[in-house]
C-alpha atoms as a PDB file:
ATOM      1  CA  UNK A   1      91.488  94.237  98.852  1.00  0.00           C
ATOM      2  CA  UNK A   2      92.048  90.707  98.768  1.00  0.00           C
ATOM      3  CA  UNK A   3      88.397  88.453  99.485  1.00  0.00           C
ATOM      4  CA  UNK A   4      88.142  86.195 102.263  1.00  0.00           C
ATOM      5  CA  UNK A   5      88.048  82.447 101.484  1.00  0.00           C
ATOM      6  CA  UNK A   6      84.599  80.694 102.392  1.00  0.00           C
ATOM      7  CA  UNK A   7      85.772  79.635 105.590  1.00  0.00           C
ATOM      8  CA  UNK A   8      87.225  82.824 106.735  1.00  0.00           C
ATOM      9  CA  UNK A   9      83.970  84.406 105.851  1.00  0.00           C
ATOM     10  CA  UNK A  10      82.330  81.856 108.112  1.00  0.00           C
ATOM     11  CA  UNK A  11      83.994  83.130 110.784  1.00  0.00           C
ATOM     12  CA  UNK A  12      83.890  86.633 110.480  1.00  0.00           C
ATOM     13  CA  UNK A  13      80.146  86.900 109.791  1.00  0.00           C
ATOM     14  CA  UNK A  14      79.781  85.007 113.164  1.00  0.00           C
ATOM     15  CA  UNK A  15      81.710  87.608 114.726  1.00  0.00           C
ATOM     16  CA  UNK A  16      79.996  90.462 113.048  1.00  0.00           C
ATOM     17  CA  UNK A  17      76.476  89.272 114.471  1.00  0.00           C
ATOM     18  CA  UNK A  18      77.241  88.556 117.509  1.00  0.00           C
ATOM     19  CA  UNK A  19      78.821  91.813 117.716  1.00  0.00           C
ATOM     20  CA  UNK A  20      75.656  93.125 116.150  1.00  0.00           C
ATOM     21  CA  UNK A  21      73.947  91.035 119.108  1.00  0.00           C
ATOM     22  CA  UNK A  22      75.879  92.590 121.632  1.00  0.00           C
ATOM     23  CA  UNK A  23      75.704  96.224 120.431  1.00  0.00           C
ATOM     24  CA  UNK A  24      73.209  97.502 117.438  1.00  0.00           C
ATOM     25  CA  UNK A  25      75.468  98.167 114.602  1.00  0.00           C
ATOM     26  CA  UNK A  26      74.499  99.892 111.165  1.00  0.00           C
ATOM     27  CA  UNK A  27      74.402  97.626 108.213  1.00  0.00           C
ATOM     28  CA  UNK A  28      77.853  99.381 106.653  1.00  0.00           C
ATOM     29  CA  UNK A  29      79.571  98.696 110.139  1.00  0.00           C
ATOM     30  CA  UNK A  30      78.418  94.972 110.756  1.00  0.00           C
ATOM     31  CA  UNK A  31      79.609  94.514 106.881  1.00  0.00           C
ATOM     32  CA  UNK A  32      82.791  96.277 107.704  1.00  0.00           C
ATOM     33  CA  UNK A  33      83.638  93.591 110.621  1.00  0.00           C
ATOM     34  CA  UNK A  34      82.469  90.963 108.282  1.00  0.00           C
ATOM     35  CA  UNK A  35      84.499  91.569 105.561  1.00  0.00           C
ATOM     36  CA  UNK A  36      87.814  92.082 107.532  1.00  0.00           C
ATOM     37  CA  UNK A  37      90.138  89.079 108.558  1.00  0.00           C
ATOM     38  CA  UNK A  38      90.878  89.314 112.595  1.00  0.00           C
ATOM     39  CA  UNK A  39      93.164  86.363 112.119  1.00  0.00           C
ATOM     40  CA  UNK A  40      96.143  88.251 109.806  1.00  0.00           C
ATOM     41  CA  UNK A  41      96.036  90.742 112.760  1.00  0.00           C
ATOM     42  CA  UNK A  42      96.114  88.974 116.013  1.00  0.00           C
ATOM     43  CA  UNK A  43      99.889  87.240 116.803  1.00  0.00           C
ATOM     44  CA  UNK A  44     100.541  83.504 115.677  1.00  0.00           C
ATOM     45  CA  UNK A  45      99.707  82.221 119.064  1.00  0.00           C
ATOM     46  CA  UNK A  46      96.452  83.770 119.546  1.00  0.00           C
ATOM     47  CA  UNK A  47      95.122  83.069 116.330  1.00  0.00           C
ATOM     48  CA  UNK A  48      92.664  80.138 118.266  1.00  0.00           C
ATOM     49  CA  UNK A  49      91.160  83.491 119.818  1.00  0.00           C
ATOM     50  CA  UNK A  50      90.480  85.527 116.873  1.00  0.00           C
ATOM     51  CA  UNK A  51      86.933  85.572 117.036  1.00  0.00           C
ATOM     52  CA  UNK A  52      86.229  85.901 120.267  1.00  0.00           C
ATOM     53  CA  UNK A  53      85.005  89.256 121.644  1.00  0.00           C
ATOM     54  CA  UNK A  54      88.589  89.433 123.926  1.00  0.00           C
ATOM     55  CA  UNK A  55      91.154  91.979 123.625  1.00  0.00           C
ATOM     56  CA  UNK A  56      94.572  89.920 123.031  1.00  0.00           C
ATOM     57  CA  UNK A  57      98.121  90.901 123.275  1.00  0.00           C
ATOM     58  CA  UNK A  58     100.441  92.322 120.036  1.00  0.00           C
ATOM     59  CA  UNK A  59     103.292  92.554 121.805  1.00  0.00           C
ATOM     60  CA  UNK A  60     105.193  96.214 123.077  1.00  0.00           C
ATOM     61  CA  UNK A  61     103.044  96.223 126.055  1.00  0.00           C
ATOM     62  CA  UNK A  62      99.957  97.067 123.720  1.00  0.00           C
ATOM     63  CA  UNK A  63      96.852  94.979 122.876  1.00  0.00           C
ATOM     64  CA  UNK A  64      94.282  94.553 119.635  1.00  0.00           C
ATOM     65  CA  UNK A  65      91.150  95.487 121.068  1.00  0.00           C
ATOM     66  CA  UNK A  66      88.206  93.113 121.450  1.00  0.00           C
ATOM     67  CA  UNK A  67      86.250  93.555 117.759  1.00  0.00           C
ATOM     68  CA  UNK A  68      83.239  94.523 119.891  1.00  0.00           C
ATOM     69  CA  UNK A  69      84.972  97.345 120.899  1.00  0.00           C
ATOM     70  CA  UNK A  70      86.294  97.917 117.529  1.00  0.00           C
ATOM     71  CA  UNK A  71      82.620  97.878 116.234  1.00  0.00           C
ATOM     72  CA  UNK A  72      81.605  99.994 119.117  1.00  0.00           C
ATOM     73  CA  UNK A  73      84.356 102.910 118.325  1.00  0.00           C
ATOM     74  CA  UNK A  74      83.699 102.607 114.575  1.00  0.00           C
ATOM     75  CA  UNK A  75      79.563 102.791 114.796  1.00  0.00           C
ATOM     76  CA  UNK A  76      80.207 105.639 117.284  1.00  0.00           C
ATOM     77  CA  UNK A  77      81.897 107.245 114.125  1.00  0.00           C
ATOM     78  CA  UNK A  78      79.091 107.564 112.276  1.00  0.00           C
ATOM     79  CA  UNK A  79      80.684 106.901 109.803  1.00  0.00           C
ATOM     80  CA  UNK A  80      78.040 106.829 106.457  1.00  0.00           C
ATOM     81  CA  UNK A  81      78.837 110.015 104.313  1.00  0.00           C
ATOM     82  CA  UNK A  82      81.859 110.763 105.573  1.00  0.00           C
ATOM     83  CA  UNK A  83      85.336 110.177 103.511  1.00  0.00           C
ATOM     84  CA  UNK A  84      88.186 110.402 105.807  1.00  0.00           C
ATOM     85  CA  UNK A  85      89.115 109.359 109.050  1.00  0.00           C
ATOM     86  CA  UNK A  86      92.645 110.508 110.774  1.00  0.00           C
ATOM     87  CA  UNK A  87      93.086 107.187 113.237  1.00  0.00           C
ATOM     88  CA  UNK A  88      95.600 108.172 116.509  1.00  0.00           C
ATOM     89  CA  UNK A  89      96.995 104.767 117.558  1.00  0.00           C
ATOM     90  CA  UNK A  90      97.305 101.996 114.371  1.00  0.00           C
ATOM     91  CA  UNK A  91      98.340  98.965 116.801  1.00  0.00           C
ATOM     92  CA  UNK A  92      97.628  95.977 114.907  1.00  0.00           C
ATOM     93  CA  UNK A  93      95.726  97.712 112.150  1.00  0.00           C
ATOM     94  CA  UNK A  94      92.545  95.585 112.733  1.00  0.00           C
ATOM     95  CA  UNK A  95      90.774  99.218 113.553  1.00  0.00           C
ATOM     96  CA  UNK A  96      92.440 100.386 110.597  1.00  0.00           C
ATOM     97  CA  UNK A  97      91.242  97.708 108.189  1.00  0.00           C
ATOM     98  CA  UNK A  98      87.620  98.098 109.547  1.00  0.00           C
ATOM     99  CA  UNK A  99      87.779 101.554 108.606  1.00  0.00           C
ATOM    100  CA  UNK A 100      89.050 101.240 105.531  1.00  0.00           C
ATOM    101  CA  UNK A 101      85.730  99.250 104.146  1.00  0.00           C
ATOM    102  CA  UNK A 102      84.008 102.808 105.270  1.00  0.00           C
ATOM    103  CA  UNK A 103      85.931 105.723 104.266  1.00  0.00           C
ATOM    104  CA  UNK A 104      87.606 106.199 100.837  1.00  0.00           C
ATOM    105  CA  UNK A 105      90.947 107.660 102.881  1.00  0.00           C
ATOM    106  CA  UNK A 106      92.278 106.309 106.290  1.00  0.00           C
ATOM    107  CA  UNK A 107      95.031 108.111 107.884  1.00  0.00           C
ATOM    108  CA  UNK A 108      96.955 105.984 110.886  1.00  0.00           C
ATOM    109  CA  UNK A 109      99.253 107.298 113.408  1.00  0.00           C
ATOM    110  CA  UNK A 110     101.448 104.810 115.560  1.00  0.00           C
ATOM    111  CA  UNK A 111     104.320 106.245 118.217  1.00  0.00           C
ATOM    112  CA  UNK A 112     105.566 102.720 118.041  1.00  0.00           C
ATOM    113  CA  UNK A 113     107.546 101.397 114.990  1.00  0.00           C
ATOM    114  CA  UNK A 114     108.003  97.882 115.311  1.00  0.00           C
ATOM    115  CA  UNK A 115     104.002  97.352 115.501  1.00  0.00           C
ATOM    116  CA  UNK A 116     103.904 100.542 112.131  1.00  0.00           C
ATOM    117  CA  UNK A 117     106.054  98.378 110.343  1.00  0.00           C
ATOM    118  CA  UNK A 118     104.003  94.949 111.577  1.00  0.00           C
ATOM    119  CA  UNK A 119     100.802  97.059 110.370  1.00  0.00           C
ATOM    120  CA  UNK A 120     102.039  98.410 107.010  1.00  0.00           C
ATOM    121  CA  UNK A 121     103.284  94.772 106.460  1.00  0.00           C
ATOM    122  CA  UNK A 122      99.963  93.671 106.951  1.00  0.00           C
ATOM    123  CA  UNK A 123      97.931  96.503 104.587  1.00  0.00           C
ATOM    124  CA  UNK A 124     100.037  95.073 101.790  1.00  0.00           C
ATOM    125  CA  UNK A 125      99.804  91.109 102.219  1.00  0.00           C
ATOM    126  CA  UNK A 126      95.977  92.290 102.056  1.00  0.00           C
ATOM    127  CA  UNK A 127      95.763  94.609  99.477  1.00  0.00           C
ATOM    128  CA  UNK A 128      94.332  97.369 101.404  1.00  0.00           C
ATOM    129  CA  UNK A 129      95.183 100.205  99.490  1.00  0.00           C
ATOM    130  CA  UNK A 130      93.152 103.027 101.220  1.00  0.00           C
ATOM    131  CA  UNK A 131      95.301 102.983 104.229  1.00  0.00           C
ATOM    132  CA  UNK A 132      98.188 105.348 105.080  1.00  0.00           C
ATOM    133  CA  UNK A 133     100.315 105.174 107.965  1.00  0.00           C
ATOM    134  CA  UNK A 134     102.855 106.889 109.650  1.00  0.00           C
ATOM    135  CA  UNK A 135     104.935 106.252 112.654  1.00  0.00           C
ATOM    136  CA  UNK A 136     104.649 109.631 115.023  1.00  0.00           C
ATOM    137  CA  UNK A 137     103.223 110.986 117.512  1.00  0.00           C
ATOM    138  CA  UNK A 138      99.519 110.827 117.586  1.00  0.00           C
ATOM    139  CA  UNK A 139      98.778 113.896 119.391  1.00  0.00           C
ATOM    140  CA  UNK A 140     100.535 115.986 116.944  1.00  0.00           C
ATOM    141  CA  UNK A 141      97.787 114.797 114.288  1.00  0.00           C
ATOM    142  CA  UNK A 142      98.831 114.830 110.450  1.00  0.00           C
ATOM    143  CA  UNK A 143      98.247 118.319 109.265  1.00  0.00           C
ATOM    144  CA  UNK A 144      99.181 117.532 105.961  1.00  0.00           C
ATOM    145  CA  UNK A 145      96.427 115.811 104.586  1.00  0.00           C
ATOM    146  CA  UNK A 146      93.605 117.325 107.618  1.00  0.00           C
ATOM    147  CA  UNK A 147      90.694 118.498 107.629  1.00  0.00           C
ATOM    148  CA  UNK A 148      89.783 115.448 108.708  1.00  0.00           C
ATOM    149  CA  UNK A 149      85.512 114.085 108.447  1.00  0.00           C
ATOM    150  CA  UNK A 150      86.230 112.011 111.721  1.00  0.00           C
ATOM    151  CA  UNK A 151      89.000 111.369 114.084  1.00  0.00           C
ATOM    152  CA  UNK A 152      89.073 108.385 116.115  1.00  0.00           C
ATOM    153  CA  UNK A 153      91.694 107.918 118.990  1.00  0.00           C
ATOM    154  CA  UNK A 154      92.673 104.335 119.920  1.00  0.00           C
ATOM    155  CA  UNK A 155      94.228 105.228 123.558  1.00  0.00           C
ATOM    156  CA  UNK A 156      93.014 106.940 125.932  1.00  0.00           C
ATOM    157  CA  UNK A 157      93.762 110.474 127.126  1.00  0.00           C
ATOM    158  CA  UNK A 158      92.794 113.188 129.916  1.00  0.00           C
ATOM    159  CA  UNK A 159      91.703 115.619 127.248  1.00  0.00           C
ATOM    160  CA  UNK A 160      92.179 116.245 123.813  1.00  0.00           C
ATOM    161  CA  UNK A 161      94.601 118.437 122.192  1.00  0.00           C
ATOM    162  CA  UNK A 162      93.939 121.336 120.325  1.00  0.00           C
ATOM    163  CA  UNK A 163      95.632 120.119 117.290  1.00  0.00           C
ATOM    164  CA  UNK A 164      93.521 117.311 117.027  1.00  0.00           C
ATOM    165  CA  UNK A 165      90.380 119.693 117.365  1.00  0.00           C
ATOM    166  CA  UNK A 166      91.820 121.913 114.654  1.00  0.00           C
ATOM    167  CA  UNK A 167      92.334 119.302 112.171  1.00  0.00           C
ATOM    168  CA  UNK A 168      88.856 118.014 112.621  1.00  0.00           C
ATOM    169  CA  UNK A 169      86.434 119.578 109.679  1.00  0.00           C
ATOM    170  CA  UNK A 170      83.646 121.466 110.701  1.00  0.00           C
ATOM    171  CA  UNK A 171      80.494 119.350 111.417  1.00  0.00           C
ATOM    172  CA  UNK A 172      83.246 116.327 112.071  1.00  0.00           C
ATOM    173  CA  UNK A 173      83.008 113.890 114.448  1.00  0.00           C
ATOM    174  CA  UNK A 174      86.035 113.026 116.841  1.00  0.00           C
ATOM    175  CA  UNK A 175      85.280 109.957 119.550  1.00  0.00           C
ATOM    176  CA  UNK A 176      88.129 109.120 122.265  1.00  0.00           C
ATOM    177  CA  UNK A 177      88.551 107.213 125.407  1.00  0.00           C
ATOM    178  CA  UNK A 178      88.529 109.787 128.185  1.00  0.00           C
ATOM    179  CA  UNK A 179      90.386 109.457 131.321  1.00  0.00           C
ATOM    180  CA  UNK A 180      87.800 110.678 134.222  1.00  0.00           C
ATOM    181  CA  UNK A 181      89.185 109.839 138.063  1.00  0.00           C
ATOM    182  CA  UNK A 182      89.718 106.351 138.237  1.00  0.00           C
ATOM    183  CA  UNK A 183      87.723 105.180 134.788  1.00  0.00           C
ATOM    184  CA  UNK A 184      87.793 105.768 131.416  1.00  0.00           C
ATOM    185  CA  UNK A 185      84.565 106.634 129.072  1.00  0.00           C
ATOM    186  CA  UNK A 186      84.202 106.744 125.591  1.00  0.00           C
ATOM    187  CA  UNK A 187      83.379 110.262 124.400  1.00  0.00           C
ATOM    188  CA  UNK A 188      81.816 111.819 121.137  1.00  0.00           C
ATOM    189  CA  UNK A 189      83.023 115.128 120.285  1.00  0.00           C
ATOM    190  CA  UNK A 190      80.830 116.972 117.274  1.00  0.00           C
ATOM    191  CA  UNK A 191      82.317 120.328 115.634  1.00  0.00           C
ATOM    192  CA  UNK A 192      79.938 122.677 114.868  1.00  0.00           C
ATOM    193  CA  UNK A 193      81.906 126.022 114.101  1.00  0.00           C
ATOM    194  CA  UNK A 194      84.100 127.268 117.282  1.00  0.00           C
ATOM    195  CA  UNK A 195      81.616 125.264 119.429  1.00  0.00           C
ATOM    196  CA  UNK A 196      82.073 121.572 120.220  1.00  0.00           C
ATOM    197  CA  UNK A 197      79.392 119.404 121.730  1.00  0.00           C
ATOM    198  CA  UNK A 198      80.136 116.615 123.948  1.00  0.00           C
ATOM    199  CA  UNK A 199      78.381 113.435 124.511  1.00  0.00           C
ATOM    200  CA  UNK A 200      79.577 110.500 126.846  1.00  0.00           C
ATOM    201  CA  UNK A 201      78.352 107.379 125.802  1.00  0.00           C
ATOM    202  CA  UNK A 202      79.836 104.355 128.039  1.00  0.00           C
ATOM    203  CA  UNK A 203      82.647 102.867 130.211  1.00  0.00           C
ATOM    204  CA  UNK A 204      85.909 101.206 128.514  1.00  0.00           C
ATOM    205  CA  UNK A 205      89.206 100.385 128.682  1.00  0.00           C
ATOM    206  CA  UNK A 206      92.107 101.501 126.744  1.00  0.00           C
ATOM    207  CA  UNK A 207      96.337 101.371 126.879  1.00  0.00           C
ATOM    208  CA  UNK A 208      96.936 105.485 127.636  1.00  0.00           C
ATOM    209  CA  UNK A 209      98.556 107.465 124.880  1.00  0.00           C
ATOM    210  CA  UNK A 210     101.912 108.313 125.480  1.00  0.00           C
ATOM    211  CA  UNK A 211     103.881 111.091 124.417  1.00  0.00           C
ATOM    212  CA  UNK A 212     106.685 110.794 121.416  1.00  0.00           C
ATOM    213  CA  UNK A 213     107.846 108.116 119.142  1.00  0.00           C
ATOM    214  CA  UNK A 214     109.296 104.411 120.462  1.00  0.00           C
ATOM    215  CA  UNK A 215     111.951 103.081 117.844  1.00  0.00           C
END
């Protein structure tokens, strides 16, 4: 994983405390935000914007969240102890890269291949080697290398499917924007054996998953 230079650093240890001002964050998660580079995954023209706590447009009628969102999801993780996360929704790849400071595997899904193939580009040019993606879709999971410690979804949905619950290992942690009448609210779902226990924790916004892949 390729270090930031010192003024890169600057910028993203700004943007890690005020996110950190915003919305306590463990220690491992504000270091997470502050060692990933916003920059290589927002589009040419927004690059001004980085750093500020906006969602911005990638193009494909999808969006990288605002990084206080992405420090929100990935605290609401919990992620310490846990070694791999199956992500539904790789966008960007800025979740992705945040992640991959935390977990020793991270497994992306994205229906859409131009922004896969914009991603993947992007994991190399960095040197983030603990990432691996796959252009499907999400709701299907990726059985292959599941169970999975946590599962994070990065659209929202009107209820999670079954195969995302199976592939989640017992004691896991799986946290998705739910659609509820007219909002949506970030959820925490925690396996314990055939029993899941569910937790609502706040208000957001998210693009809704769709179904199948977008070539």
């Amino acid at each position: 994983m390729l270090a930031l230079d010192r003024i890169t650093a600057s910028k993203t240890a700004r943007l890690a405390n005020e996110c950190h001002q915003n919305f306590s964050l463990s220690d491992d998660v504000k270091d997470a935000i502050a060692k990933t580079n916003r920059e290589e995954f927002v589009p040419s023209g927004f690059k001004h914007n980085a750093y500020k706590l906006d969602a911005l447009p990638i193009g494909a009628a999808q969006y990288i969240s605002s990084p206080l969102t992405v420090a929100k999801m990935t605290q609401y993780l919990e992620p310490k102890g846990a070694d791999r996360v199956l992500e539904i929704g790789c966008g960007s790849g800025y979740q992705a890269a945040v992640l991959s400071h935390l977990f020793r595997g991270v497994f992306s899904i994205e229906r859409i291949e131009s922004l896969m193939l914009e991603a993947k580009k992007r994991f190399r040019d960095l040197n983030i080697n603990n990432v691996h993606t796959r252009t499907d879709d999400g709701q299907n999971g990726w059985i292959q290398y599941a169970p999975y410690d946590r599962i994070l979804l990065s659209a929202s949905t009107k209820e999670i499917p079954q195969k995302l619950f199976e592939q989640l290992a017992d004691g896991g942690i799986l946290v998705a924007p739910i659609e509820k009448a007219n909002k949506q609210v970030i959820t925490s779902f925690k396996k314990n054996g055939s029993s899941i226990k569910v937790s609502e924790l706040e208000s957001c916004l998210f693009v809704p998953i769709l179904n199948g892949i977008q070539k």
